[in-house]
PDB file of N, CA and C in Angstrom:
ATOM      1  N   UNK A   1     -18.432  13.902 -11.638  1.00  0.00           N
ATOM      2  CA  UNK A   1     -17.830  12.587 -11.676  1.00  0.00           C
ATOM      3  C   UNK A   1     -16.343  12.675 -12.039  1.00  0.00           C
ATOM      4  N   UNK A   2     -15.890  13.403 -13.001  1.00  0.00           N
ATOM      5  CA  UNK A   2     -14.643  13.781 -13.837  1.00  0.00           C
ATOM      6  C   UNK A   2     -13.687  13.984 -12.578  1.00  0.00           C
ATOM      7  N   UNK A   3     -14.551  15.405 -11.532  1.00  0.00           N
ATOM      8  CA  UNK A   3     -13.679  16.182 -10.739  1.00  0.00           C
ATOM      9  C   UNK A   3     -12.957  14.815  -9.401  1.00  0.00           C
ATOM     10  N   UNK A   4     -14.192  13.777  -9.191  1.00  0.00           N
ATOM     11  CA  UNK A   4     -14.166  13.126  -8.072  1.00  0.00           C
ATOM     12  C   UNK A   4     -12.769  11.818  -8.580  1.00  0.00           C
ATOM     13  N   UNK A   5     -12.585  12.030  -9.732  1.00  0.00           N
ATOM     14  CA  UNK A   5     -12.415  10.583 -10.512  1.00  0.00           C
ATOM     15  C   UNK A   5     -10.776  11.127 -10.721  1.00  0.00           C
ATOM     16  N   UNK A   6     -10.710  12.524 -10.725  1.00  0.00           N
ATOM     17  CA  UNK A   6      -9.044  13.115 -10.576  1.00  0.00           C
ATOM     18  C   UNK A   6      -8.401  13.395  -9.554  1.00  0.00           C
ATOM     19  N   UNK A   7      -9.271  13.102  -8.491  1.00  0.00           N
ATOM     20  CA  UNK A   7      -9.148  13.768  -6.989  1.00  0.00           C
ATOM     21  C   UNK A   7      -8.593  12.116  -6.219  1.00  0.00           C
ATOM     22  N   UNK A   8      -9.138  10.957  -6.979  1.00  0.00           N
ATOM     23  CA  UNK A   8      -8.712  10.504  -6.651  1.00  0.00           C
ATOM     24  C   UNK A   8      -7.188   9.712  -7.006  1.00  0.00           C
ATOM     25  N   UNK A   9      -7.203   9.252  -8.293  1.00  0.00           N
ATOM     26  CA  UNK A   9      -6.067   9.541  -9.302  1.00  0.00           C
ATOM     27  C   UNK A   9      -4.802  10.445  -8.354  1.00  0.00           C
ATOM     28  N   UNK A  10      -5.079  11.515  -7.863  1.00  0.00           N
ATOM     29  CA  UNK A  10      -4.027  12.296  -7.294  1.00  0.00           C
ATOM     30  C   UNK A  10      -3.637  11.567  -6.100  1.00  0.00           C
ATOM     31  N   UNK A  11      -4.665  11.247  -5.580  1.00  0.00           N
ATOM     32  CA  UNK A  11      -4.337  10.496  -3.802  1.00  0.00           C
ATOM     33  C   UNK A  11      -3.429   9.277  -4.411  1.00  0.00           C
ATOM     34  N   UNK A  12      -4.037   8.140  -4.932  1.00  0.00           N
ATOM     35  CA  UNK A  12      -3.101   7.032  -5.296  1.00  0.00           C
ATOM     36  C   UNK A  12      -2.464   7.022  -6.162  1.00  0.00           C
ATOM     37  N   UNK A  13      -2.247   7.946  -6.962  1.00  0.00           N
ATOM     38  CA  UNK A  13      -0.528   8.260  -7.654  1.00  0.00           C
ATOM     39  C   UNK A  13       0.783   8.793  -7.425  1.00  0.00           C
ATOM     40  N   UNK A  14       0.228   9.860  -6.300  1.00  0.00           N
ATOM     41  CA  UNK A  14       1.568  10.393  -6.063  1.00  0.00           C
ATOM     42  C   UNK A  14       2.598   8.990  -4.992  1.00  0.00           C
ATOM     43  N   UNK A  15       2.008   8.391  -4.131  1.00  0.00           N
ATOM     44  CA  UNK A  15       3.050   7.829  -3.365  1.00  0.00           C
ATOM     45  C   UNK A  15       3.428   6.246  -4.122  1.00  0.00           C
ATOM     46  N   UNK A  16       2.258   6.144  -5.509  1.00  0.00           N
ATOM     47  CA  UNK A  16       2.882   5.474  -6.774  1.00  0.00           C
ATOM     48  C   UNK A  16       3.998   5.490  -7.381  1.00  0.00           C
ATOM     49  N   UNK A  17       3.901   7.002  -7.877  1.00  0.00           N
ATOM     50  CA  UNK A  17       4.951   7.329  -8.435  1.00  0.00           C
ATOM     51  C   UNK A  17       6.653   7.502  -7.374  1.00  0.00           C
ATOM     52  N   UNK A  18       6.376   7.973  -6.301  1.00  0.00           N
ATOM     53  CA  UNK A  18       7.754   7.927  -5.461  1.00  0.00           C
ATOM     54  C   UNK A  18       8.096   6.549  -5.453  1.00  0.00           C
ATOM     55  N   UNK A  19       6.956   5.100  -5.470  1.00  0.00           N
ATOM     56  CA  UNK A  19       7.838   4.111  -5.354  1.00  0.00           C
ATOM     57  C   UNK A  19       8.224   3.573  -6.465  1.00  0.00           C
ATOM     58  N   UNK A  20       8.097   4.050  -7.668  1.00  0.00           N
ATOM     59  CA  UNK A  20       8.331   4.195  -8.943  1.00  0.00           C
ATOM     60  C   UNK A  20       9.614   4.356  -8.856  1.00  0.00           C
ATOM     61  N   UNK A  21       9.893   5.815  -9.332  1.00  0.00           N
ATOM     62  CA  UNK A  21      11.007   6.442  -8.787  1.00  0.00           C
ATOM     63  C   UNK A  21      12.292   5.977  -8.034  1.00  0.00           C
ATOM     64  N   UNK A  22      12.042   4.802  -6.952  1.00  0.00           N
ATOM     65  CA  UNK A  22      12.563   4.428  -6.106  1.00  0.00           C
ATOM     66  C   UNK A  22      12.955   3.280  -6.879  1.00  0.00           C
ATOM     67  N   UNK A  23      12.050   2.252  -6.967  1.00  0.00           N
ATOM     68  CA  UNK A  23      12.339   0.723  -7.272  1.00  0.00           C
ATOM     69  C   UNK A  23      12.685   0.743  -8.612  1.00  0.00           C
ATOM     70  N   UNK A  24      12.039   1.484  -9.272  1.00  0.00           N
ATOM     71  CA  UNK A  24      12.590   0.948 -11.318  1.00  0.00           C
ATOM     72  C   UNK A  24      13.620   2.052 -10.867  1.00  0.00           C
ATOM     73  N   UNK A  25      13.860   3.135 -11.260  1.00  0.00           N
ATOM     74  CA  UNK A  25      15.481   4.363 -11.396  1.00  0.00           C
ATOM     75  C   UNK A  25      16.535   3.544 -10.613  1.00  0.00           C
ATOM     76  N   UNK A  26      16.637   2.939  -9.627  1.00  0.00           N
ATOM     77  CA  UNK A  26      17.211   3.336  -8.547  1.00  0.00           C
ATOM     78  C   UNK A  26      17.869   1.833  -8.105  1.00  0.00           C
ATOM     79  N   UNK A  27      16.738   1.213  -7.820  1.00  0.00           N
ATOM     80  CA  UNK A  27      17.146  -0.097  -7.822  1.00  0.00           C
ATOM     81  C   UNK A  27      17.397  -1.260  -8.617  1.00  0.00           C
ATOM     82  N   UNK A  28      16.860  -1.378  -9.355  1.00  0.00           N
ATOM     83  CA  UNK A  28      16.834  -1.949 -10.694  1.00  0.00           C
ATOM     84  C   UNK A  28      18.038  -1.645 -11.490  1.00  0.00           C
ATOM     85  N   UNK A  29      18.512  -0.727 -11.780  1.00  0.00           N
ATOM     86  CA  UNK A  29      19.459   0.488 -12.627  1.00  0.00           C
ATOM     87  C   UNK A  29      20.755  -0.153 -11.710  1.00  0.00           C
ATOM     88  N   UNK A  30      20.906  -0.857 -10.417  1.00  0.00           N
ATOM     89  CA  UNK A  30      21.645  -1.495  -9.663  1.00  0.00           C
ATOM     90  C   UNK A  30      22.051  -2.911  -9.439  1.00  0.00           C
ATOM     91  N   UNK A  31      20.866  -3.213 -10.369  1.00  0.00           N
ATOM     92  CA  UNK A  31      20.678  -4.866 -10.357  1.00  0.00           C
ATOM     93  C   UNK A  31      20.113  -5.347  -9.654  1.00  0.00           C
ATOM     94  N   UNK A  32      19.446  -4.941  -8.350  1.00  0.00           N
ATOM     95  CA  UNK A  32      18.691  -5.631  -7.748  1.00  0.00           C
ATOM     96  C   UNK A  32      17.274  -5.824  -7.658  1.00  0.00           C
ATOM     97  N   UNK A  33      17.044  -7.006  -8.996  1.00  0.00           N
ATOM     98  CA  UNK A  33      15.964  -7.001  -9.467  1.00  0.00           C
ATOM     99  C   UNK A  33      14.737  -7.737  -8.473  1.00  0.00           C
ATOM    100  N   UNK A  34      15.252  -8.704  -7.737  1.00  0.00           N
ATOM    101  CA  UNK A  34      14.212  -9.739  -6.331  1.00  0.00           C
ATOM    102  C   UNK A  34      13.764  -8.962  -5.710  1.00  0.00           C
ATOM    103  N   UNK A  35      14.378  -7.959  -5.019  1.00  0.00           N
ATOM    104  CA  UNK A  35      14.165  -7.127  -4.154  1.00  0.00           C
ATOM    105  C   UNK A  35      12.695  -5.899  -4.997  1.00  0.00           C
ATOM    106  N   UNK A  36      13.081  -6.036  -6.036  1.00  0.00           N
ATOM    107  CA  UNK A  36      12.110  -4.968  -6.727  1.00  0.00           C
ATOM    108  C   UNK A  36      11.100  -5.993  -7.267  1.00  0.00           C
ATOM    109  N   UNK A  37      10.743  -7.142  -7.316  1.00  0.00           N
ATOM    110  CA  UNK A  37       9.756  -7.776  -7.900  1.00  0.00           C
ATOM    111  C   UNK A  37       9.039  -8.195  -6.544  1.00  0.00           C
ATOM    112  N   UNK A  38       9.342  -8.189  -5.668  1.00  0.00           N
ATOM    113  CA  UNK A  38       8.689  -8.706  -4.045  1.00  0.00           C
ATOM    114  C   UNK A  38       8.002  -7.876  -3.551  1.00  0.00           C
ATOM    115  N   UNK A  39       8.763  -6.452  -3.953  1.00  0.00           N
ATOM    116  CA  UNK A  39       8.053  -5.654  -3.603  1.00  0.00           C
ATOM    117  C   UNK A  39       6.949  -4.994  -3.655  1.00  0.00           C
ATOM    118  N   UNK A  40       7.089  -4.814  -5.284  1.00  0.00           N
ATOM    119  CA  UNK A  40       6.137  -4.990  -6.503  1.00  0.00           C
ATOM    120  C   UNK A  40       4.666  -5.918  -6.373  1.00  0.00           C
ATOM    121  N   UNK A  41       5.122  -7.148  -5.979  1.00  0.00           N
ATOM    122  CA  UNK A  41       3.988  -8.289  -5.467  1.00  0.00           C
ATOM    123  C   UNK A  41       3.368  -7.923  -4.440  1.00  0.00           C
ATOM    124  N   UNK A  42       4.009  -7.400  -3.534  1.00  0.00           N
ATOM    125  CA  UNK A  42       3.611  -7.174  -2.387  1.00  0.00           C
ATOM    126  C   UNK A  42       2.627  -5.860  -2.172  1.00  0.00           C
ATOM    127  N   UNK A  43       3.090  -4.254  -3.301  1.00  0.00           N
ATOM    128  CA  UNK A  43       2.078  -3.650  -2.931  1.00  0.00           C
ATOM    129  C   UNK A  43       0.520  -3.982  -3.746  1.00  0.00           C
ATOM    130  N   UNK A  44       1.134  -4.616  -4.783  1.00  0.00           N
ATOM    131  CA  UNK A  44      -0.336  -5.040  -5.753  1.00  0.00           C
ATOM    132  C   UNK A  44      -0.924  -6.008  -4.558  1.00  0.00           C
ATOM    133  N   UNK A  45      -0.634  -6.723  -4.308  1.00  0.00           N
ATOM    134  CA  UNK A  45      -1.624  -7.829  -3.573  1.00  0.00           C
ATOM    135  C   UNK A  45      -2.179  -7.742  -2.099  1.00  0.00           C
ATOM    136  N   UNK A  46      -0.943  -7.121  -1.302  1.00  0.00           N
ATOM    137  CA  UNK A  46      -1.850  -6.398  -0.342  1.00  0.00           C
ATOM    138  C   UNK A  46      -1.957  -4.814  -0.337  1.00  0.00           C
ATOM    139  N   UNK A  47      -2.173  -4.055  -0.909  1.00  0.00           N
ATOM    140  CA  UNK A  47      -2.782  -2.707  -0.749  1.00  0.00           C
ATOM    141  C   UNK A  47      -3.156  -2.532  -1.913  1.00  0.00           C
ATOM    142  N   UNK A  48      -3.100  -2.537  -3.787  1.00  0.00           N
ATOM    143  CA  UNK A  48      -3.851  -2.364  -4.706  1.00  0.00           C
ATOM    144  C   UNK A  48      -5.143  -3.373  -4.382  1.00  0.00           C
ATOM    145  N   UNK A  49      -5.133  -4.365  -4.679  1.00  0.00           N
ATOM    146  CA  UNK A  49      -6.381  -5.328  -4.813  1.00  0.00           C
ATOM    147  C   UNK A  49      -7.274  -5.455  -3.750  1.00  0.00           C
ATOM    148  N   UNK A  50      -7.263  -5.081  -2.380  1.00  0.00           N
ATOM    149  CA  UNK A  50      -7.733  -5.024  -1.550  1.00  0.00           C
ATOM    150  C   UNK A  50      -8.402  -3.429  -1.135  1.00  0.00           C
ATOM    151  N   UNK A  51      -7.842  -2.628  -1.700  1.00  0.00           N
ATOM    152  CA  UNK A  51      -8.545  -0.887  -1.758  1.00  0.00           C
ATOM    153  C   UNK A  51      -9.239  -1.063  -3.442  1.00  0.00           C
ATOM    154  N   UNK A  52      -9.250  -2.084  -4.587  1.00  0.00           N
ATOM    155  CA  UNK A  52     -10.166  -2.403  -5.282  1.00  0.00           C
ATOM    156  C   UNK A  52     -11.525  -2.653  -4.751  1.00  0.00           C
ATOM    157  N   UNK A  53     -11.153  -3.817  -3.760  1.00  0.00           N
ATOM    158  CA  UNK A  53     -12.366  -4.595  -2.994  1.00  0.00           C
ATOM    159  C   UNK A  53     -12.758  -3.566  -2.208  1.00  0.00           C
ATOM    160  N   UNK A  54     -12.288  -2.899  -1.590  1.00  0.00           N
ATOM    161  CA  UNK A  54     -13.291  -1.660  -0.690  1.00  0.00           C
ATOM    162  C   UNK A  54     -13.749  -0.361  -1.277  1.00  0.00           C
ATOM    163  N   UNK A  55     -12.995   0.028  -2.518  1.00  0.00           N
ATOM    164  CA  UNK A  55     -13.374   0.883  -2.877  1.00  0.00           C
ATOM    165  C   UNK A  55     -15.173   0.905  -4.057  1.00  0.00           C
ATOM    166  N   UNK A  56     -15.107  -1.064  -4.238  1.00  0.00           N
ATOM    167  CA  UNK A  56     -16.393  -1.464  -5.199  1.00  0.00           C
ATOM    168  C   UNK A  56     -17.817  -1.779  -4.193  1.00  0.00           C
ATOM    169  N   UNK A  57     -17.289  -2.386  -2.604  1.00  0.00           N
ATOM    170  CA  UNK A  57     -18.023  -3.016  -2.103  1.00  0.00           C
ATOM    171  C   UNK A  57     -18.318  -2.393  -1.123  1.00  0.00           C
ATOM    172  N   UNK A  58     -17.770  -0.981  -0.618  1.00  0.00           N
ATOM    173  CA  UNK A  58     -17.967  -0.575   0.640  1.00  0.00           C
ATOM    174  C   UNK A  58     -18.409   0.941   0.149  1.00  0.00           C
ATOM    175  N   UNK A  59     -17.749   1.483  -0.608  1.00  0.00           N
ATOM    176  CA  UNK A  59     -17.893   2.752  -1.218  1.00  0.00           C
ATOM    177  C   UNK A  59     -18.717   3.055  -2.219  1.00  0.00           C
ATOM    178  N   UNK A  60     -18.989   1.493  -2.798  1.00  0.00           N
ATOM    179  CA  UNK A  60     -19.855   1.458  -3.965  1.00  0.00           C
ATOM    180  C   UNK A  60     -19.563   2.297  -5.367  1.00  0.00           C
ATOM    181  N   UNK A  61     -18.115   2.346  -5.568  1.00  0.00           N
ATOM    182  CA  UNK A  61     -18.055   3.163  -6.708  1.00  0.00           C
ATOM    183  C   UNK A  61     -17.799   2.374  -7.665  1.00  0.00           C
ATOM    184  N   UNK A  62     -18.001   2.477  -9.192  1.00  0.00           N
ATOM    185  CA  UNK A  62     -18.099   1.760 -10.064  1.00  0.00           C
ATOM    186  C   UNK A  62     -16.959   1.388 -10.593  1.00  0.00           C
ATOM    187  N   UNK A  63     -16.580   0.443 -11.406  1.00  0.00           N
ATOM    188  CA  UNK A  63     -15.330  -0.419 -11.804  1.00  0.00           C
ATOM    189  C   UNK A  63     -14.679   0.413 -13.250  1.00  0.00           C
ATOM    190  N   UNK A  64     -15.669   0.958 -13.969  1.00  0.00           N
ATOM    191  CA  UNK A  64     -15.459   1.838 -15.061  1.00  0.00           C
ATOM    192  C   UNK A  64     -15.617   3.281 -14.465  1.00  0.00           C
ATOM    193  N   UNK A  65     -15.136   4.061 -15.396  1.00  0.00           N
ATOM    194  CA  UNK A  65     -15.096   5.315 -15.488  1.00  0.00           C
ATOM    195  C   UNK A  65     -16.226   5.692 -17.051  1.00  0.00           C
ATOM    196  N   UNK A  66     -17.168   6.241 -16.557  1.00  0.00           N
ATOM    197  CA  UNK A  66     -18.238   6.518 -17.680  1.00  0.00           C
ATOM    198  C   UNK A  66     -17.411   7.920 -18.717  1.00  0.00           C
TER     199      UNK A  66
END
């Protein structure tokens, strides 16, 4: 469970962290804060919350980590 539960962690963090990287260092640090909060909205609501919903209802994996 541990191994499956870091394997995935790796898939949806790394291109996390580059837009990390990108929008708080980079843009923000520039002032352009709209541009970084839209964006922000935008990957939470369509691609986090919606790979929630498929990853509970289609994949059946659990909401906790035991």
């Amino acid at each position: 469970m541990l191994n499956k539960s870091l394997i995935v962690s790796a898939i949806f963090l790394t291109p996390k962290m580059q837009s990390y990287m990108i929008i708080v260092g980079v843009l923000r640090s520039g002032g352009d804060i709209k541009f970084c909060m839209v964006v922000d909205s935008i990957f939470v609501w369509l691609v986090g919350i919606p790979l929630a919903f498929i990853s509970v209802l289609v994949f059946k994996w659990p909401i906790h980590l035991d």
